[in-house]
Protein backbone atom coordinates (compact mmCIF):
# COMPACT_ATOMS: atom_id res chain seq x y z
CA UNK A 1 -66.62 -0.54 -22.63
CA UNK A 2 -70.07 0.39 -21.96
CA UNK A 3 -71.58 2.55 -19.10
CA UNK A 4 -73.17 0.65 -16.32
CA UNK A 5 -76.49 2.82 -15.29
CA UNK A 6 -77.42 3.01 -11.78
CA UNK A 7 -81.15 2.29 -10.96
CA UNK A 8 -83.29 4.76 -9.29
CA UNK A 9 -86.32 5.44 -7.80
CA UNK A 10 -88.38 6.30 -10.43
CA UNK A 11 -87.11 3.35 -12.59
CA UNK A 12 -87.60 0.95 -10.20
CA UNK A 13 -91.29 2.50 -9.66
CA UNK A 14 -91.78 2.87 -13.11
CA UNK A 15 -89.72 -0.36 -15.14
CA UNK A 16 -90.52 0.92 -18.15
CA UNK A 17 -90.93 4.15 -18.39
CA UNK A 18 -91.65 5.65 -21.87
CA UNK A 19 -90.99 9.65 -23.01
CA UNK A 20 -94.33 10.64 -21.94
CA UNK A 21 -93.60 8.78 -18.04
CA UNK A 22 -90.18 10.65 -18.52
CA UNK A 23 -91.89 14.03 -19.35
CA UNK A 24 -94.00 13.89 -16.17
CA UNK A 25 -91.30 12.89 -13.79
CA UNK A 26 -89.31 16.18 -15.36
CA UNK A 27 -92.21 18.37 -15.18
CA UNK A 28 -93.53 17.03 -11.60
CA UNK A 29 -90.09 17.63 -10.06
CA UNK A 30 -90.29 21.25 -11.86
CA UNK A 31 -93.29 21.68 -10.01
CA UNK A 32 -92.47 20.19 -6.63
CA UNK A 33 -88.98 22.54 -6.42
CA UNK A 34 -91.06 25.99 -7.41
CA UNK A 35 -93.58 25.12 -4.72
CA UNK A 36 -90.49 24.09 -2.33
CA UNK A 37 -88.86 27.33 -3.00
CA UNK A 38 -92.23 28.94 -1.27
CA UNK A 39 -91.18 27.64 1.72
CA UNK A 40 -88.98 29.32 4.34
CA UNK A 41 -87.53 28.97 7.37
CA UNK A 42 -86.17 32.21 9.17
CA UNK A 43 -82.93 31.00 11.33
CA UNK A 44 -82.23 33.95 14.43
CA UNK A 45 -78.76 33.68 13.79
CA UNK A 46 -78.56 34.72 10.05
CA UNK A 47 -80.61 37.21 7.93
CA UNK A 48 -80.88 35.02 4.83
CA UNK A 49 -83.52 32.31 5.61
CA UNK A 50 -83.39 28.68 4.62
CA UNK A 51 -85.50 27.44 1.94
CA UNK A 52 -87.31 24.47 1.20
CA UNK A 53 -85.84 24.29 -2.88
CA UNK A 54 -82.18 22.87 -1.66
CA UNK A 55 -84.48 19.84 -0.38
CA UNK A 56 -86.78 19.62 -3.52
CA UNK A 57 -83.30 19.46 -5.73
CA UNK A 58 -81.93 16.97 -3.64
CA UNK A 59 -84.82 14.91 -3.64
CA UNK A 60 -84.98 15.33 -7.46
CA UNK A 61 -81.50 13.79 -8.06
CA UNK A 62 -82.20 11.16 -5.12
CA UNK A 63 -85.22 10.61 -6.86
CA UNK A 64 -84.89 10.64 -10.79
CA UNK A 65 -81.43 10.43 -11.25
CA UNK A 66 -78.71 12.42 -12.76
CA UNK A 67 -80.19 13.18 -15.93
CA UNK A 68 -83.87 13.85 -15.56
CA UNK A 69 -83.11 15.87 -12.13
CA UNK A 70 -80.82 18.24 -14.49
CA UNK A 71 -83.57 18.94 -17.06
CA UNK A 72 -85.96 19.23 -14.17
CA UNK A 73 -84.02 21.80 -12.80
CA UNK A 74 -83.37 23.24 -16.44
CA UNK A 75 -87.37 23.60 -16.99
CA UNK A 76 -87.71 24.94 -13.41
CA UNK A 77 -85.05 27.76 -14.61
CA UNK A 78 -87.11 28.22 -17.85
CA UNK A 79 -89.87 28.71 -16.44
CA UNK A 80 -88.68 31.58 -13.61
CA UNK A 81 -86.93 32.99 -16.71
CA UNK A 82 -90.37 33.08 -18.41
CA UNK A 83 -91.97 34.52 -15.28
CA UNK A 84 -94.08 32.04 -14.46
């Protein structure tokens, strides 16, 4: 029995998409989440404010899919964990 894979945005933007197409969905998402995550909104009824990086991981999965909106996230880790 074999896995039916459900389209996306970014393959029905991109029909086919090679590693390096991949690679710069990954890396763009990276990107869009770390400059999401510099984005706050301060809510009077709590002290911890609401950022904008629950959105930009959303939108990644929404966007790429399952897979690629993982190792998005994964690089995005990486690179906090490098200190970039």
């Amino acid at each position: 029995m074999s896995a039916v894979r459900t389209l996306t945005l970014a393959d029905t933007a991109l029909p086919r998409a090679g590693a390096l197409s991949n690679l710069a969905l990954i890396v763009g998402a990276s990107l869009v989440t770390a400059l999401a995550a510099q984005i706050e909104f301060r809510v009077p009824w709590s002290p911890v404010p609401i950022s904008g990086q629950t959105f930009a991981v959303l939108l990644a999965g929404a966007v790429l899919g399952a897979r690629r909106a993982f190792l998005a996230q994964l690089l995005y880790l990486a690179e906090g964990a490098a200190g970039v």
